[in-house]
C-alpha atoms as a PDB file:
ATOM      1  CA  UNK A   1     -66.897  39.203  42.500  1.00  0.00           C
ATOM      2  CA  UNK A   2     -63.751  39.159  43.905  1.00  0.00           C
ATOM      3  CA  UNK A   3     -63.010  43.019  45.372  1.00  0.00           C
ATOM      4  CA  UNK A   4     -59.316  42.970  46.015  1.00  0.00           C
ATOM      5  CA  UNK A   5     -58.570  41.808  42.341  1.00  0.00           C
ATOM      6  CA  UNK A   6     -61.261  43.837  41.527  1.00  0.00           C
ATOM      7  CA  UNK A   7     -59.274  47.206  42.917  1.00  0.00           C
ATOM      8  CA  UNK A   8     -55.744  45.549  41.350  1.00  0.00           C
ATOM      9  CA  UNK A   9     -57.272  45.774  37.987  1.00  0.00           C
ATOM     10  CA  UNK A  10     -58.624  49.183  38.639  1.00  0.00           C
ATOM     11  CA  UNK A  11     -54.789  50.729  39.502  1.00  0.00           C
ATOM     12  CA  UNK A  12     -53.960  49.547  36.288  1.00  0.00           C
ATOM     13  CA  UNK A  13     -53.574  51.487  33.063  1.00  0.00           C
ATOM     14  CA  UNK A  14     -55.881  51.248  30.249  1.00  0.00           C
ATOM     15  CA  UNK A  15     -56.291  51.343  26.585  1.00  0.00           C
ATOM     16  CA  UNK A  16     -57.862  50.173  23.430  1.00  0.00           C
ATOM     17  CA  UNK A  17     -55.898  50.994  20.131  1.00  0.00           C
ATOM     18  CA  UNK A  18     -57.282  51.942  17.061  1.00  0.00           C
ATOM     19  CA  UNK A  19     -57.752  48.152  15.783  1.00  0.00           C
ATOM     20  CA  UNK A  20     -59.271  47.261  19.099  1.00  0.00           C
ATOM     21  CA  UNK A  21     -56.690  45.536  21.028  1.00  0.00           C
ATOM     22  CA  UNK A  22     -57.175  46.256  24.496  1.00  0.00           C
ATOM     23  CA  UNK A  23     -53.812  47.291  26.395  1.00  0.00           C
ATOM     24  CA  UNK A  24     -53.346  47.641  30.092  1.00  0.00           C
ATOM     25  CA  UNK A  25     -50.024  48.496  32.169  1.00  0.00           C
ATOM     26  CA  UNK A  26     -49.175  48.976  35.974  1.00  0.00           C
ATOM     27  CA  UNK A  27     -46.273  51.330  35.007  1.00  0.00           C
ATOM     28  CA  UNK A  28     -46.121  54.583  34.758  1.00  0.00           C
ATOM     29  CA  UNK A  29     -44.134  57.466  34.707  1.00  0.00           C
ATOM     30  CA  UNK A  30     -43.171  59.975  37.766  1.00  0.00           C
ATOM     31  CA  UNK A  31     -41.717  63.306  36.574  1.00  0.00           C
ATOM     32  CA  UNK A  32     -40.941  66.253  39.550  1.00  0.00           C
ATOM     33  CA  UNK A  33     -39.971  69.936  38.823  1.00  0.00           C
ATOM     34  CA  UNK A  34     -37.622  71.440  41.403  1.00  0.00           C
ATOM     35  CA  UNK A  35     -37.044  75.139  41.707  1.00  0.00           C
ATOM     36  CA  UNK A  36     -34.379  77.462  42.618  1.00  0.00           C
ATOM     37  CA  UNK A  37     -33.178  81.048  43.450  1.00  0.00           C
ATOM     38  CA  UNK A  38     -30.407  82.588  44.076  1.00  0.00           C
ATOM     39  CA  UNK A  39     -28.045  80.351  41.919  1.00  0.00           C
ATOM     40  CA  UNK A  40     -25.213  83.048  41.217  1.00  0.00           C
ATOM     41  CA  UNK A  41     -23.573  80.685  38.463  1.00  0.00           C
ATOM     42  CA  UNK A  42     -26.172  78.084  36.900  1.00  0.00           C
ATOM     43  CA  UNK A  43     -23.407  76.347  35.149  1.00  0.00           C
ATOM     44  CA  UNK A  44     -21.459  75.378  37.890  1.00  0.00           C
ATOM     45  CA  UNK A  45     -24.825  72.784  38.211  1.00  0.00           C
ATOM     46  CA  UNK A  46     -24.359  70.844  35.173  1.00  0.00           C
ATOM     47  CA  UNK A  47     -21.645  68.839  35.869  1.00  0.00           C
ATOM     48  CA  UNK A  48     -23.110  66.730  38.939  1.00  0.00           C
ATOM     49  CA  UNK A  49     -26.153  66.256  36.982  1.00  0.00           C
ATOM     50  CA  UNK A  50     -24.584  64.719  34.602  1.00  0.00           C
ATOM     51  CA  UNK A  51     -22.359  62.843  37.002  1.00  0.00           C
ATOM     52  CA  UNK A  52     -25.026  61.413  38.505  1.00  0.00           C
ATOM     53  CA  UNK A  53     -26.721  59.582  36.058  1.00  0.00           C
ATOM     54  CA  UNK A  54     -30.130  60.759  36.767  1.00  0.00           C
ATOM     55  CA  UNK A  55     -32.710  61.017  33.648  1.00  0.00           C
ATOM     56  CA  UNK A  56     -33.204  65.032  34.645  1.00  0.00           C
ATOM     57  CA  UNK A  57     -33.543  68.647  32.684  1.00  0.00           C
ATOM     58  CA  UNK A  58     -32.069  71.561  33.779  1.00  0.00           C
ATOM     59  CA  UNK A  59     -33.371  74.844  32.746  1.00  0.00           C
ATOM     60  CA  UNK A  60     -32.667  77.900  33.569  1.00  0.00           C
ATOM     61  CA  UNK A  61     -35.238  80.388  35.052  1.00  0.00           C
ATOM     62  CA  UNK A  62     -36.730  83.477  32.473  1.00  0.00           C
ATOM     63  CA  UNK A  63     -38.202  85.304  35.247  1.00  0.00           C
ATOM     64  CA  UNK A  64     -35.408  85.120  37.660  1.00  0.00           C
ATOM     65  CA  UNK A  65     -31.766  86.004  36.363  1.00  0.00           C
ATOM     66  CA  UNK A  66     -30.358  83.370  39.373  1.00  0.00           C
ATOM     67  CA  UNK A  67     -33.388  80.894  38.947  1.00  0.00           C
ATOM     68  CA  UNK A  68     -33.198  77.384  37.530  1.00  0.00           C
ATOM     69  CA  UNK A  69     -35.612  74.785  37.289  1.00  0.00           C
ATOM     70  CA  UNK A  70     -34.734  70.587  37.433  1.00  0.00           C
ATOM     71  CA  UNK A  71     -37.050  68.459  35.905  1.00  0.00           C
ATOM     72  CA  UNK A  72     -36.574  64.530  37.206  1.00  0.00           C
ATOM     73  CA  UNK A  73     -38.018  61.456  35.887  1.00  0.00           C
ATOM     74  CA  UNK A  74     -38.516  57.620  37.035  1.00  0.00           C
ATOM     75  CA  UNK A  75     -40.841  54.860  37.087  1.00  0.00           C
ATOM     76  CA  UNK A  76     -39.449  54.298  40.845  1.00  0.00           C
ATOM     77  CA  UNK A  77     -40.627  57.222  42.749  1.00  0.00           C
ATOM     78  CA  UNK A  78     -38.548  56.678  45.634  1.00  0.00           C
ATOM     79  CA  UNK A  79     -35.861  57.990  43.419  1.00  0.00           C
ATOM     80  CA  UNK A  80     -36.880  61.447  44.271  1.00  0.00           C
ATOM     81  CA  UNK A  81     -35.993  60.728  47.763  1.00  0.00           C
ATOM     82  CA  UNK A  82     -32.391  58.662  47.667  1.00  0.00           C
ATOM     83  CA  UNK A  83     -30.378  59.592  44.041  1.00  0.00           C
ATOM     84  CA  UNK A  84     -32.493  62.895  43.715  1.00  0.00           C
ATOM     85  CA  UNK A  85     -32.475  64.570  47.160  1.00  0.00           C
ATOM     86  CA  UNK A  86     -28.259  63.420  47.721  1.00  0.00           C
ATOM     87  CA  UNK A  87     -27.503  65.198  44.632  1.00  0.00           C
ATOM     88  CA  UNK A  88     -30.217  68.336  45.487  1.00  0.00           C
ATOM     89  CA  UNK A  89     -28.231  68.520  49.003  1.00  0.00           C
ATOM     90  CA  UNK A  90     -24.753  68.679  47.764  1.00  0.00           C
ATOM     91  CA  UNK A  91     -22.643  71.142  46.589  1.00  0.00           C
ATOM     92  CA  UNK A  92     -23.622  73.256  44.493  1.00  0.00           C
ATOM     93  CA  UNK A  93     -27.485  73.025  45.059  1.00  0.00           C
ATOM     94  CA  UNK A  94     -27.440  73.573  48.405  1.00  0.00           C
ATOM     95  CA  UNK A  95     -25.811  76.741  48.293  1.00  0.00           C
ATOM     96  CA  UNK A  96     -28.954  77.588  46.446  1.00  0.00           C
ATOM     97  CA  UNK A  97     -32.212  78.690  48.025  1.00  0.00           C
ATOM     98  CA  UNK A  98     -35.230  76.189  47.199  1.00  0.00           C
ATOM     99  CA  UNK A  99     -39.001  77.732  46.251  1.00  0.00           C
ATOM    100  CA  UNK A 100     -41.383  75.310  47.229  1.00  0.00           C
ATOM    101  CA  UNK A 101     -43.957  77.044  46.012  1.00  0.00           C
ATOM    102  CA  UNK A 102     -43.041  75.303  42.420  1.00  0.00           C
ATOM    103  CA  UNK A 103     -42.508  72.339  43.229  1.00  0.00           C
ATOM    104  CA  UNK A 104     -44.728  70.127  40.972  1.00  0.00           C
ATOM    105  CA  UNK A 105     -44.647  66.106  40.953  1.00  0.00           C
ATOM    106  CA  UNK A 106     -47.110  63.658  38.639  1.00  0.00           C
ATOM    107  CA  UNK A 107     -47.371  61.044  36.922  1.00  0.00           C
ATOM    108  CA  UNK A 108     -48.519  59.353  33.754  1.00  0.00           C
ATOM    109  CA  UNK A 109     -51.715  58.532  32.414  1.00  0.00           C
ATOM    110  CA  UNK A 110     -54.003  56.797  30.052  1.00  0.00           C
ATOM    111  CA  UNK A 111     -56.681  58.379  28.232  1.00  0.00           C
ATOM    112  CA  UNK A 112     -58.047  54.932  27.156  1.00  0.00           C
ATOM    113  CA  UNK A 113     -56.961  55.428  24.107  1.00  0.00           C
ATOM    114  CA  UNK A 114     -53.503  55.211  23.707  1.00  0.00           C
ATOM    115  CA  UNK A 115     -52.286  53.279  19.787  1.00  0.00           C
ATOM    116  CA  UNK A 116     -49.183  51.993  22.065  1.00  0.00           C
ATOM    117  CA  UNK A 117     -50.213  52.408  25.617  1.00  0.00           C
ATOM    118  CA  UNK A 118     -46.152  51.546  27.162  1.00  0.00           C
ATOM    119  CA  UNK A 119     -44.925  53.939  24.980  1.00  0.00           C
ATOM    120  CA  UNK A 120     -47.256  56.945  25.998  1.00  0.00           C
ATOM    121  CA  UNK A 121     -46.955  55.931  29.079  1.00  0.00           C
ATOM    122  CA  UNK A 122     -43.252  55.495  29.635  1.00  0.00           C
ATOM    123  CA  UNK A 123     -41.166  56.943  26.727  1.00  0.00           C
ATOM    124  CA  UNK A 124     -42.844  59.590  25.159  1.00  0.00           C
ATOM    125  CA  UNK A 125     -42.656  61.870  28.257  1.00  0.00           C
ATOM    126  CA  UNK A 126     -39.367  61.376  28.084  1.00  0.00           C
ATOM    127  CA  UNK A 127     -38.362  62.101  24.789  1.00  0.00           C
ATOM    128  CA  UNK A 128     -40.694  64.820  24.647  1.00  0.00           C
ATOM    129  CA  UNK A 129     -38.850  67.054  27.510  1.00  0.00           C
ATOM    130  CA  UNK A 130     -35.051  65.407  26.458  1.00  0.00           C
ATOM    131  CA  UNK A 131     -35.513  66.378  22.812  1.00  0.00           C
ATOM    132  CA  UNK A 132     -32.878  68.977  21.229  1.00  0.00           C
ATOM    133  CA  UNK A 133     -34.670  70.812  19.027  1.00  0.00           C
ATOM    134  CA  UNK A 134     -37.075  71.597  22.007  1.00  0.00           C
ATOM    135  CA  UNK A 135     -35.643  73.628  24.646  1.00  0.00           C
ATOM    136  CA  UNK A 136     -37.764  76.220  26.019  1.00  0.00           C
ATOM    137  CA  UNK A 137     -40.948  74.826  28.752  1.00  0.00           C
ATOM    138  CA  UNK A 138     -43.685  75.893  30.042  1.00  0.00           C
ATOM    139  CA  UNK A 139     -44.778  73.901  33.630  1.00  0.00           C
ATOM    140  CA  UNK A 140     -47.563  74.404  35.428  1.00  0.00           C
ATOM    141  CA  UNK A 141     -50.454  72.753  38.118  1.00  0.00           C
ATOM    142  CA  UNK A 142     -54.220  72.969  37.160  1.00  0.00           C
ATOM    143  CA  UNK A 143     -57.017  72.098  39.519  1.00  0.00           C
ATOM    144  CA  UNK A 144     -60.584  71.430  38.082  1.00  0.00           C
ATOM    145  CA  UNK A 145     -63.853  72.223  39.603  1.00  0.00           C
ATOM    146  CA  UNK A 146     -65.889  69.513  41.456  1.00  0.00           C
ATOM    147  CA  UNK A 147     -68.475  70.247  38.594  1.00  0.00           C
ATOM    148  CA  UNK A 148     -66.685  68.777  36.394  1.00  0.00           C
ATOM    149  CA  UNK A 149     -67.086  65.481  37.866  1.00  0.00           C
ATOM    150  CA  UNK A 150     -70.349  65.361  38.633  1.00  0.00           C
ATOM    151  CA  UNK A 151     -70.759  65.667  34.496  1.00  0.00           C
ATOM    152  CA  UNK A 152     -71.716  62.716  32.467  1.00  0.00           C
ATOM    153  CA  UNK A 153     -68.831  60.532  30.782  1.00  0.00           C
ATOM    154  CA  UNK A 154     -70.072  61.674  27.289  1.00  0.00           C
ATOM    155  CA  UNK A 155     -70.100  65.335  27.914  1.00  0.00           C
ATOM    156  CA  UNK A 156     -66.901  65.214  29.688  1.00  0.00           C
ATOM    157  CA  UNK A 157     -65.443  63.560  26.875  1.00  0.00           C
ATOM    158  CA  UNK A 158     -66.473  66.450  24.049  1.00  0.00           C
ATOM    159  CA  UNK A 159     -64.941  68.657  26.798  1.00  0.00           C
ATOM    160  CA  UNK A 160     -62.045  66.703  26.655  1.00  0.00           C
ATOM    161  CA  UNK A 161     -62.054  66.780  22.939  1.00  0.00           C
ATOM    162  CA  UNK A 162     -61.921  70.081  22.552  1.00  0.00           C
ATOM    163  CA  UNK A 163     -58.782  70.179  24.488  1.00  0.00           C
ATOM    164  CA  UNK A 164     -56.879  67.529  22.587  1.00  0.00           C
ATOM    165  CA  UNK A 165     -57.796  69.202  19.240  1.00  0.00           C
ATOM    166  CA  UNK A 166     -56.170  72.142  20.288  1.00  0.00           C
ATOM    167  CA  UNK A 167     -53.368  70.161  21.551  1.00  0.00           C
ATOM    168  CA  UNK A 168     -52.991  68.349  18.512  1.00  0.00           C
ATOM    169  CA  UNK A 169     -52.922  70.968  16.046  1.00  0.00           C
ATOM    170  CA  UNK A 170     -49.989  72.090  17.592  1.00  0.00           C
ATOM    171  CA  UNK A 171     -47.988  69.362  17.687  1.00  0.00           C
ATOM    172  CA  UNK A 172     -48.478  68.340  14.175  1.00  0.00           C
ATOM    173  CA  UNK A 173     -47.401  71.327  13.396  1.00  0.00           C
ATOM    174  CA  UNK A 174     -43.916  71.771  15.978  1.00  0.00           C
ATOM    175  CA  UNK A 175     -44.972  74.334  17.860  1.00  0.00           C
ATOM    176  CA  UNK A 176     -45.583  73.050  20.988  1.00  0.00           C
ATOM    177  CA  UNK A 177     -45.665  69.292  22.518  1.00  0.00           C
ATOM    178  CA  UNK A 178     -47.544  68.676  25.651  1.00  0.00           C
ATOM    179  CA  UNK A 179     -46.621  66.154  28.477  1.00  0.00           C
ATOM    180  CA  UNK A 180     -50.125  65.859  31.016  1.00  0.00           C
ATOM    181  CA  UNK A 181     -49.251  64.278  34.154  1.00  0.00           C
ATOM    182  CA  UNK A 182     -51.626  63.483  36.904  1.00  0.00           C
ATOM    183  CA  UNK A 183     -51.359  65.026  40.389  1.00  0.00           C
ATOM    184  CA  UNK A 184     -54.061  63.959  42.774  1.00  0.00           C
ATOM    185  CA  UNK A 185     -52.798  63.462  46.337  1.00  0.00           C
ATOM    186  CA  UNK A 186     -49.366  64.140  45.681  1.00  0.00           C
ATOM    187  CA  UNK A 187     -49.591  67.972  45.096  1.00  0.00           C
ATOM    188  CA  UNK A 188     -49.411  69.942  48.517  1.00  0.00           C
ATOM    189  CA  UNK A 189     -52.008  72.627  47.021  1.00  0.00           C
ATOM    190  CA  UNK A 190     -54.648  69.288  46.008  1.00  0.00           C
ATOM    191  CA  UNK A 191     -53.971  70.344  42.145  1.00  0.00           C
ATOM    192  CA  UNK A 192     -55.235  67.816  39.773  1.00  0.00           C
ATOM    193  CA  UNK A 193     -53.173  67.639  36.893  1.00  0.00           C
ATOM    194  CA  UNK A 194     -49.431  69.477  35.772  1.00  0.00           C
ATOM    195  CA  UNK A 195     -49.081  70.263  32.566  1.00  0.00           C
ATOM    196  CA  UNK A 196     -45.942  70.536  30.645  1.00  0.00           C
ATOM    197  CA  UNK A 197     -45.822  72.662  27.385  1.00  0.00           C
ATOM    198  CA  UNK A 198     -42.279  72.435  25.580  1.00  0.00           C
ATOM    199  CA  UNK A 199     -40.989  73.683  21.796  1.00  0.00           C
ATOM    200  CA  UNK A 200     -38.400  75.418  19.810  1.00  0.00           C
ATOM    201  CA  UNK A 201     -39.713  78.458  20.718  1.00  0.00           C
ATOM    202  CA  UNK A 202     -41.206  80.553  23.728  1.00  0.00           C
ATOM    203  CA  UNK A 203     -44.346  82.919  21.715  1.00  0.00           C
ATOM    204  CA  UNK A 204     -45.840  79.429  20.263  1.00  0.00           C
ATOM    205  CA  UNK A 205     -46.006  77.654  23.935  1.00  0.00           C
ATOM    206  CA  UNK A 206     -48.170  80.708  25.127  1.00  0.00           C
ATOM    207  CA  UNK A 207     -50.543  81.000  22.451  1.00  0.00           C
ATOM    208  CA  UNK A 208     -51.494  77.302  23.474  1.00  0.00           C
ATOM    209  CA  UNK A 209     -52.228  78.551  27.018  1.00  0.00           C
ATOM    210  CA  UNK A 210     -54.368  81.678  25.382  1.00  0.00           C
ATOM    211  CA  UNK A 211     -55.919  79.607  22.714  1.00  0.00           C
ATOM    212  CA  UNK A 212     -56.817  76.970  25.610  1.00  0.00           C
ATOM    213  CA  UNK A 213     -58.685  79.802  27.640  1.00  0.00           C
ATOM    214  CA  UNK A 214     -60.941  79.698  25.223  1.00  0.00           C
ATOM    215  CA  UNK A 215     -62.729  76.306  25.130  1.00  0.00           C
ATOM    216  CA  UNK A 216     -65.421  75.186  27.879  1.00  0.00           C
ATOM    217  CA  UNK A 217     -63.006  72.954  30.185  1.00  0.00           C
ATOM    218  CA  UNK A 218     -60.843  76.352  31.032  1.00  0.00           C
ATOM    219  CA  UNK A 219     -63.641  78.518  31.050  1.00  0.00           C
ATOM    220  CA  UNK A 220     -66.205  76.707  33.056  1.00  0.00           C
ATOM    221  CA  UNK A 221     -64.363  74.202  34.890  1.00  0.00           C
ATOM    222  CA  UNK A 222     -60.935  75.055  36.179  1.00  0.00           C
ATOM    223  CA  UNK A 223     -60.146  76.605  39.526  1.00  0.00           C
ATOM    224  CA  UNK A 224     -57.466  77.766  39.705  1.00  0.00           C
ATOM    225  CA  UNK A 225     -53.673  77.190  37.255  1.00  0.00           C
ATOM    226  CA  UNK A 226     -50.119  77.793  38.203  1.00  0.00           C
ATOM    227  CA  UNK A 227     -47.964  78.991  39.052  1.00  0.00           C
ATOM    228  CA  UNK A 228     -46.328  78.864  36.065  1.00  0.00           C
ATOM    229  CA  UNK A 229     -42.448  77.993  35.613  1.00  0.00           C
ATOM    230  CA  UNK A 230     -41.180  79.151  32.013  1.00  0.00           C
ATOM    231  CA  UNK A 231     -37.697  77.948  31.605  1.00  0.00           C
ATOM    232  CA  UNK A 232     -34.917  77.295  28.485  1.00  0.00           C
ATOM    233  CA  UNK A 233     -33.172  73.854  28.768  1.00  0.00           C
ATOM    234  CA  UNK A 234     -28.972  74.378  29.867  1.00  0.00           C
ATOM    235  CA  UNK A 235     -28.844  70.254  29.595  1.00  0.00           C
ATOM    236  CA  UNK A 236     -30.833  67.845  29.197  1.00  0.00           C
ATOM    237  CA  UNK A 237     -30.595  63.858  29.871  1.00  0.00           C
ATOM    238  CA  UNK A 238     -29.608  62.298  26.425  1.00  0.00           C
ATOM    239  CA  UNK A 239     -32.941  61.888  24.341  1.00  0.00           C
ATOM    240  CA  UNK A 240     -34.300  58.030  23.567  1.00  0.00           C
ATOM    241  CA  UNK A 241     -34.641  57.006  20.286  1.00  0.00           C
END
């Protein structure tokens, strides 16, 4: 056994498609939600995003009338700290006053199994939050118990389960699309996972959260969840096909 190729294949995605072909990736997907207050004129913002060519959201804030939210995304992550933070230090953002406590950053994951593992892993994030027809979002951190863990793979999976049928029913029928990114070590509160809820409308996006309290993963084995950042899209990055 060979341990450092060993660990290489480890970091690497995995999946196994409905036919059985077995798919892995080292990619993946970095999103980061950036809050705001006290932006007297949110559309005075628009304009260098767009100018600066970054694959972002901008939404503005429901719970705060001078709030706004930007959501980035890139496989790179050292994008968040070069493009993102010249353009989140210029005029007008930095006449705005940051809120730390919602910032949220992840990334992409496999389940294991994924019927076109580069596309979950890499597009359909992004054309999930850059869709149109879908502008109000619902962000927020979760952090899972350490019982959880300690549970065997099959019962975690029916756990799981119950969470993706939930999830699915939803989708299939447009009222809310879910983007799960993975947060461990790069949250400052040691959250787990943030989870991204977005749809044509606001009432569907938190009857998932509701319907959600009830199964045995939210009930039993989360900690703690949010805080929770409900915005409506003022421009998004142009969709992908």
């Amino acid at each position: 056994m060979d341990p450092i190729n060993d660990l290489h294949s480890e970091l690497q995605e995995r999946s196994v498609s409905q036919e059985g072909t077995r798919q892995t990736l080292s990619k993946r997907l970095f999103m980061q939600l950036q809050v705001y207050g006290g932006c007297l004129n949110s559309d005075r913002l628009v304009e260098p995003v767009r100018q600066s060519g970054l694959e972002c959201v901008l939404y503005q804030d429901v719970n705060d009338p001078r709030g706004i939210g930007i959501l980035s995304m890139s496989e790179d992550p050292a994008m968040f700290v070069t493009r993102l933070r010249q353009l989140l230090t210029s005029a007008p953002f930095r006449e705005c006053q940051p809120r730390p406590e919602f910032s949220m950053l992840g990334r992409s994951y496999a389940g294991g199994y994924e019927q076109d593992l580069e596309d979950w892993l890499l597009r359909k994030p992004r054309r999930t939050v850059c869709n149109p027809e879908w502008p109000w979002a619902i962000w927020y951190p979760l952090r899972r118990t350490g019982g959880f863990a300690k549970l065997q793979p099959q019962e975690q999976g029916t756990i799981l389960r119950e969470h993706a049928v939930i999830g699915r029913a939803y989708g299939e029928a447009d009222l809310g699309h879910d983007i799960r990114l993975a947060c461990y070590g790069l949250d400052s509160r040691d959250n787990d996972f943030v989870i991204g809820l977005v749809g044509k409308d606001l009432y569907p996006l938190s009857h998932i959260v509701q319907s959600m309290r009830k199964t045995r993963q939210t009930s039993e084995f989360i900690q703690s969840m949010g805080p929770f950042f409900v915005g409506h899209v003022l421009w998004q990055y142009p969709a992908l096909p």
